[in-house]
C-alpha atoms as a PDB file:
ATOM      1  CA  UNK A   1       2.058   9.346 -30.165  1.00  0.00           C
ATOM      2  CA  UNK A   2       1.574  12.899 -32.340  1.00  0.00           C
ATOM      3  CA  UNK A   3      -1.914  13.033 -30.128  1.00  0.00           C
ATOM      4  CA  UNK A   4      -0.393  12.713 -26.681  1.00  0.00           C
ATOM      5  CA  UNK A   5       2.607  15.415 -27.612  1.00  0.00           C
ATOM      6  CA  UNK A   6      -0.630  17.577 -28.499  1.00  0.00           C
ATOM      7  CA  UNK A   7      -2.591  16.730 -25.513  1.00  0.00           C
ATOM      8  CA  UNK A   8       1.041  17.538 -23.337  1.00  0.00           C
ATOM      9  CA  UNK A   9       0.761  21.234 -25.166  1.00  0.00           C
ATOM     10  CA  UNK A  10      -2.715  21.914 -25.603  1.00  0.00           C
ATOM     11  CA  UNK A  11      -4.954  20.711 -23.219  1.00  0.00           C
ATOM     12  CA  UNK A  12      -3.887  17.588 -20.889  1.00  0.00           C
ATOM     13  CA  UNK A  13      -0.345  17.877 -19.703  1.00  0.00           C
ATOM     14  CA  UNK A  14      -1.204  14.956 -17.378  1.00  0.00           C
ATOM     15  CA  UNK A  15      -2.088  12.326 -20.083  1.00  0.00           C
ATOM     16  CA  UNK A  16       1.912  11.593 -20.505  1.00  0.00           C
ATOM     17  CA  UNK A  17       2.498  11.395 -16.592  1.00  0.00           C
ATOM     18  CA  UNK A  18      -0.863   8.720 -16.320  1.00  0.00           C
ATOM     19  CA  UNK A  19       0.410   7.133 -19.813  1.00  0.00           C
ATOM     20  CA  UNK A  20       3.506   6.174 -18.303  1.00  0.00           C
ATOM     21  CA  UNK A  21       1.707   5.400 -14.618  1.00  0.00           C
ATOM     22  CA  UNK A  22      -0.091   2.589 -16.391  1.00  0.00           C
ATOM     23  CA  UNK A  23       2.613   1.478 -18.326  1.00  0.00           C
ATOM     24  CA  UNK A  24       4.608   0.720 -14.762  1.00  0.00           C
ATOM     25  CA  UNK A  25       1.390  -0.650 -13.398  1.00  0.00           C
ATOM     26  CA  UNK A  26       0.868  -2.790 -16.162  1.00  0.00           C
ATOM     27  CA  UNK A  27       4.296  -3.882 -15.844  1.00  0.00           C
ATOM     28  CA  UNK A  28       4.311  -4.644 -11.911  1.00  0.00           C
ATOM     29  CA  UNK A  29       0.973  -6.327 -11.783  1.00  0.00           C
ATOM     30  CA  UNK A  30       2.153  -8.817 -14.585  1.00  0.00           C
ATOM     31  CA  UNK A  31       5.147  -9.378 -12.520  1.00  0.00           C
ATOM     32  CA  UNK A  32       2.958 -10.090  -9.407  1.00  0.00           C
ATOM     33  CA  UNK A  33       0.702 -12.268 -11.252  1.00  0.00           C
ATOM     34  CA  UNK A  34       3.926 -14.363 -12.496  1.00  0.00           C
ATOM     35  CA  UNK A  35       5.687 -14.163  -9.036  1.00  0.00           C
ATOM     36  CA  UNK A  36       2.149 -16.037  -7.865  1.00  0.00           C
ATOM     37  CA  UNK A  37       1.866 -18.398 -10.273  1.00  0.00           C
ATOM     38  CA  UNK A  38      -1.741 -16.804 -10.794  1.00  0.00           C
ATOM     39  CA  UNK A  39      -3.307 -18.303 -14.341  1.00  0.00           C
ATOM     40  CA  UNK A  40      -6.320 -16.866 -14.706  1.00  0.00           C
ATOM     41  CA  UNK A  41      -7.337 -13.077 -14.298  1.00  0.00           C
ATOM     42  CA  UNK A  42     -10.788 -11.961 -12.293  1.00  0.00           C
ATOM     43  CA  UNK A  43     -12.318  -8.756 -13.569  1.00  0.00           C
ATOM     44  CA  UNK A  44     -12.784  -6.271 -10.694  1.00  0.00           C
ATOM     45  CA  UNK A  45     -15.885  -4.356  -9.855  1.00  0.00           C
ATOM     46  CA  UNK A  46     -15.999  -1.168 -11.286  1.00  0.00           C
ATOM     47  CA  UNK A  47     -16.659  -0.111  -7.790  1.00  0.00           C
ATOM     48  CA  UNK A  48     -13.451  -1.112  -6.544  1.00  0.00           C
ATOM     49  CA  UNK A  49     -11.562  -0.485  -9.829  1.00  0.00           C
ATOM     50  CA  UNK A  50     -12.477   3.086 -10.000  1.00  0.00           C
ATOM     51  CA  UNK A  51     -10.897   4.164  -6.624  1.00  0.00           C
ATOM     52  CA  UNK A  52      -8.054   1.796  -6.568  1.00  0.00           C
ATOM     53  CA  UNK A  53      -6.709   2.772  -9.601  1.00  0.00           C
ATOM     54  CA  UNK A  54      -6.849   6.524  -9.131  1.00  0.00           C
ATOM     55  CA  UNK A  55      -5.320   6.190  -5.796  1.00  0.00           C
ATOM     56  CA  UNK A  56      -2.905   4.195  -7.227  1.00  0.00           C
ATOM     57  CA  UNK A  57      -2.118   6.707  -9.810  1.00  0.00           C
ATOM     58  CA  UNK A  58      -2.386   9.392  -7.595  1.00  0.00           C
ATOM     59  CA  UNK A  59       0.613   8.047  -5.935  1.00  0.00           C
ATOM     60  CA  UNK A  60       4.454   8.739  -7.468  1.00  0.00           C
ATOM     61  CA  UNK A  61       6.454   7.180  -3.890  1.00  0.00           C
ATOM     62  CA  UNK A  62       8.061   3.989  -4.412  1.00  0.00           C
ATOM     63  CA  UNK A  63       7.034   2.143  -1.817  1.00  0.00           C
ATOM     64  CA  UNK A  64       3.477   3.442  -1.521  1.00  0.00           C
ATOM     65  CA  UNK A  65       3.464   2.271  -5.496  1.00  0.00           C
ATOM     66  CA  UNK A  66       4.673  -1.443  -4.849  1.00  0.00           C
ATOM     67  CA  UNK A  67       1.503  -0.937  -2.136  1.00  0.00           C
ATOM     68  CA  UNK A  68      -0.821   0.071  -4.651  1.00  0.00           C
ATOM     69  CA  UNK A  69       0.570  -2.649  -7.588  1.00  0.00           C
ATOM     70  CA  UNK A  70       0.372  -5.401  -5.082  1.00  0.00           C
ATOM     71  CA  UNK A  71      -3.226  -4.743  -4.055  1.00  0.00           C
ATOM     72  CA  UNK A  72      -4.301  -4.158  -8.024  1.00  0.00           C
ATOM     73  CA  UNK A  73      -2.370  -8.006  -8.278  1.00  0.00           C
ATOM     74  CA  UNK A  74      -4.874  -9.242  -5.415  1.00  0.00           C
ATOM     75  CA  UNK A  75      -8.041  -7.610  -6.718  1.00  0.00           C
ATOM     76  CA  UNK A  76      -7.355  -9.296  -9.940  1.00  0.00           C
ATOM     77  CA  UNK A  77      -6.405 -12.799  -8.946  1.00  0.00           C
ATOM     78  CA  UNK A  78      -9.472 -15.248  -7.902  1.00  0.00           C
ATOM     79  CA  UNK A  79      -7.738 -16.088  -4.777  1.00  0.00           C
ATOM     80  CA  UNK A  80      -7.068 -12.858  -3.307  1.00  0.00           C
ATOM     81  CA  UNK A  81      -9.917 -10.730  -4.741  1.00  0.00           C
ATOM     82  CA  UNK A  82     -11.714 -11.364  -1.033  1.00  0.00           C
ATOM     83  CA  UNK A  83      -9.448  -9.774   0.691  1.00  0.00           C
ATOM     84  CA  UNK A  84      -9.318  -6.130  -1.127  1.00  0.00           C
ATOM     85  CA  UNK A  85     -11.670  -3.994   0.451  1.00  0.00           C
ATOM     86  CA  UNK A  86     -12.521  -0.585  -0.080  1.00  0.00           C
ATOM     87  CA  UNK A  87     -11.996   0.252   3.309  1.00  0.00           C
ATOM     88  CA  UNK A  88      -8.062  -0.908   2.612  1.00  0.00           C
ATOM     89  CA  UNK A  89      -8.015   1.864  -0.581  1.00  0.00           C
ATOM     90  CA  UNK A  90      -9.433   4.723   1.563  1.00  0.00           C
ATOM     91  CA  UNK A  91      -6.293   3.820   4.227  1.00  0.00           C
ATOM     92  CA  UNK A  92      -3.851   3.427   1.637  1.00  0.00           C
ATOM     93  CA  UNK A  93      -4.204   6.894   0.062  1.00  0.00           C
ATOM     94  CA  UNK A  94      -3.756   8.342   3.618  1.00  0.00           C
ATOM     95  CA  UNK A  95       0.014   6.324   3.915  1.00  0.00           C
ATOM     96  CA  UNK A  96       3.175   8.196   4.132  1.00  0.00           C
ATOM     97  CA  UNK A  97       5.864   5.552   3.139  1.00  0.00           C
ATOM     98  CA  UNK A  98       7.363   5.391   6.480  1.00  0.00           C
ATOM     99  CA  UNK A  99       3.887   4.183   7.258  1.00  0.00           C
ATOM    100  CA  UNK A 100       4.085   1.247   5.159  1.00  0.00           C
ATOM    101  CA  UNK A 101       7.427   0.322   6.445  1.00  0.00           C
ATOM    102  CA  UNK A 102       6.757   0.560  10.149  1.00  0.00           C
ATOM    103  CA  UNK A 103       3.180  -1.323   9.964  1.00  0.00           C
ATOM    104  CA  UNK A 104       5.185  -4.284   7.820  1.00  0.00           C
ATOM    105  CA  UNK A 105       8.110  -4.387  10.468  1.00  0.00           C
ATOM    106  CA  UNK A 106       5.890  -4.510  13.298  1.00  0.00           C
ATOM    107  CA  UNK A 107       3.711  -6.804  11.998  1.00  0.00           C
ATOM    108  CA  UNK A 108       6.876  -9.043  11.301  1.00  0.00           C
ATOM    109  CA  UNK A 109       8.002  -8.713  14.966  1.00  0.00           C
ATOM    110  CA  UNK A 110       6.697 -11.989  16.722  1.00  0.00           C
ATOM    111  CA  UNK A 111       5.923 -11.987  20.367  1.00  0.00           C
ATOM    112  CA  UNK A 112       6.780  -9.401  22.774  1.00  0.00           C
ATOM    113  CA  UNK A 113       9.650  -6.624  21.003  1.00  0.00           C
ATOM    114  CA  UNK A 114      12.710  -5.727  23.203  1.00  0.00           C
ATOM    115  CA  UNK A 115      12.429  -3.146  24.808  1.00  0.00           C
ATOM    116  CA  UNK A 116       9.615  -2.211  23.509  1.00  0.00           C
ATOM    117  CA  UNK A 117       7.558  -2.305  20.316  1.00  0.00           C
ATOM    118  CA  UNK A 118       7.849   1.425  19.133  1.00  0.00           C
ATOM    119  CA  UNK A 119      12.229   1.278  19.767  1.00  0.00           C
ATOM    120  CA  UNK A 120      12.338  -2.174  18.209  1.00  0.00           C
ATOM    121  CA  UNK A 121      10.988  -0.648  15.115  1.00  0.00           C
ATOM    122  CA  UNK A 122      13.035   2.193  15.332  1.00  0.00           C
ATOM    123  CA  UNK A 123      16.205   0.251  15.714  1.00  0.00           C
ATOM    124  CA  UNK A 124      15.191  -1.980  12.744  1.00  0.00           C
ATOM    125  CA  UNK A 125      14.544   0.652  10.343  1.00  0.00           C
ATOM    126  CA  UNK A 126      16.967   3.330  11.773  1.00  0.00           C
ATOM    127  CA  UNK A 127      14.668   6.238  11.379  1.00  0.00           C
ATOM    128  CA  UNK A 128      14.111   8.897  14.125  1.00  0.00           C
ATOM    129  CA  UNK A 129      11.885   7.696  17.125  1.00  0.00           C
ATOM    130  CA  UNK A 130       9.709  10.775  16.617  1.00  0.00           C
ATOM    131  CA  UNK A 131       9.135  10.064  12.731  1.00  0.00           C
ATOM    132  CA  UNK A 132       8.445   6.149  14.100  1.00  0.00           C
ATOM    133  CA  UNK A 133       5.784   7.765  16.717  1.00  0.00           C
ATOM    134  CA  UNK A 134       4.209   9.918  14.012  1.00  0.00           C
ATOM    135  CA  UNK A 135       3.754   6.466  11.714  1.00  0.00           C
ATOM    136  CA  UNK A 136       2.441   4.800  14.304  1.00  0.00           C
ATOM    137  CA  UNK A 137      -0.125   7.668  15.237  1.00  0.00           C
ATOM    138  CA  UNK A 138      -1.192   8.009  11.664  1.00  0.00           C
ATOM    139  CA  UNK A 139      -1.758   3.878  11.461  1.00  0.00           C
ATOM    140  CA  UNK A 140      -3.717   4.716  14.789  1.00  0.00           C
ATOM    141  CA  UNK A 141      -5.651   6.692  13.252  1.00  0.00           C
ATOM    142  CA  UNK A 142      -6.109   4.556  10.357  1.00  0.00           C
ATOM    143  CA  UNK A 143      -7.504   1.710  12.547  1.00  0.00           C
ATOM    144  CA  UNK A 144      -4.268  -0.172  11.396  1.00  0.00           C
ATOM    145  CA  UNK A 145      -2.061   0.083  14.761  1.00  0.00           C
ATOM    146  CA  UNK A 146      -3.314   0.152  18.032  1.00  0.00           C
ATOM    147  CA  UNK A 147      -1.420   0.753  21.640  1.00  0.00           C
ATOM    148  CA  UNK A 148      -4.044   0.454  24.673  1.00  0.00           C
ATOM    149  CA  UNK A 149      -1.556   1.226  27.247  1.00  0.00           C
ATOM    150  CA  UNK A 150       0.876   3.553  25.740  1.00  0.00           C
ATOM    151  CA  UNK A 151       2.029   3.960  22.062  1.00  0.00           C
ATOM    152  CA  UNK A 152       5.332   2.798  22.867  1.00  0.00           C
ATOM    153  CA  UNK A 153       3.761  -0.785  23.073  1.00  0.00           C
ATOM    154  CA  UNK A 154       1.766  -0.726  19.749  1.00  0.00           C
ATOM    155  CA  UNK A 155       0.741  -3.624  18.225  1.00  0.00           C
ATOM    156  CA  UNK A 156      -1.258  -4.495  14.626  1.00  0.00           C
ATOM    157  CA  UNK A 157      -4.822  -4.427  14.483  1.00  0.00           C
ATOM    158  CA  UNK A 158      -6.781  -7.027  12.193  1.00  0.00           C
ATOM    159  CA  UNK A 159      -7.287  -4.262   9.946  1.00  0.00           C
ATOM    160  CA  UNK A 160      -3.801  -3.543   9.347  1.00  0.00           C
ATOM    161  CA  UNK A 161      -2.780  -7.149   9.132  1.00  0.00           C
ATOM    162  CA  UNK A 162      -6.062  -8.241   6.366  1.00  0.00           C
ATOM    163  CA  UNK A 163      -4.189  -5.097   4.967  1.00  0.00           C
ATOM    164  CA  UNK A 164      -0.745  -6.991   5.040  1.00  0.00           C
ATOM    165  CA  UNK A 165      -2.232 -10.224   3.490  1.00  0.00           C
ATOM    166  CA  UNK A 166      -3.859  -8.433   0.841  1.00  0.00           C
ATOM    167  CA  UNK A 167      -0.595  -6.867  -0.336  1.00  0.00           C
ATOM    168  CA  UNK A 168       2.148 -10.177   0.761  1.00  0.00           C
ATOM    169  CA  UNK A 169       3.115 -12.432  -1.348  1.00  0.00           C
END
């Protein structure tokens, strides 16, 4: 403790802020692992290690965080560890919450949304239709949504749902 109120003073202000990071992370994944029943623990390459976790401690929104704790969870656990790809890290870091919100509600949306699928969302989640469009732009972009016709009938990609079922219970 004495060394990290010296580091905070003298040199690395950040090591209390990433202290604490990994202390919630620590505390998440565990719950994850519990939540799944998961018994035994996979070490992860260091080559998906390395940028998940500094994404995920890069990140101080709420829901992004439950994002990044899940997908930590599934990189770790034998069962899951197949579907974290680094591909999935590099989209992550580029979510705005909202993001994560309206790519989950769509993607829980079966069949065709009334009236369509960009003012379903926005009647679910009761954000502005303009913040929804931006979203769904950015998971455009992001190869997680995709609208052919118009982006007021966007729909999930496969991307954006092995996304989802790396980060679902």
């Amino acid at each position: 403790m004495p060394e990290d109120v010296v580091g905070l003073f003298l040199g690395d202000p950040l090591r209390a802020v990433r202290t604490l990071a990994a202390e919630w992370y620590d505390d998440k994944v565990r719950e994850i692992h519990q939540r799944r029943n998961v018994k035994r623990l996979e070490s992860v390459s260091l080559s998906v290690a390395i940028p998940l976790l500094r994404g995920a401690y890069d990140e101080s929104r709420d829901q992004l965080r439950e994002l990044w704790a899940a997908l930590i969870a599934a990189a770790m656990d034998p069962d899951r560890t197949g579907r974290v790809r680094l591909s999935f890290i590099d989209a992550l870091r580029q979510f705005d919450p909202l993001d994560a919100l309206v790519l989950k509600c769509r993607n829980d949306v079966s069949g065709s949304p009334t009236p369509n699928s960009l003012e379903c969302v926005q009647i679910r989640l009761g954000a502005p239709l303009e913040e929804i469009m931006i979203s769904v732009a950015n998971l455009g972009r992001l190869n997680c949504a995709e609208y052919p016709s118009a982006i007021q009938f966007f729909g999930i990609t496969p991307f954006g749902r092995g996304l989802l079922r790396a980060v679902s219970d």
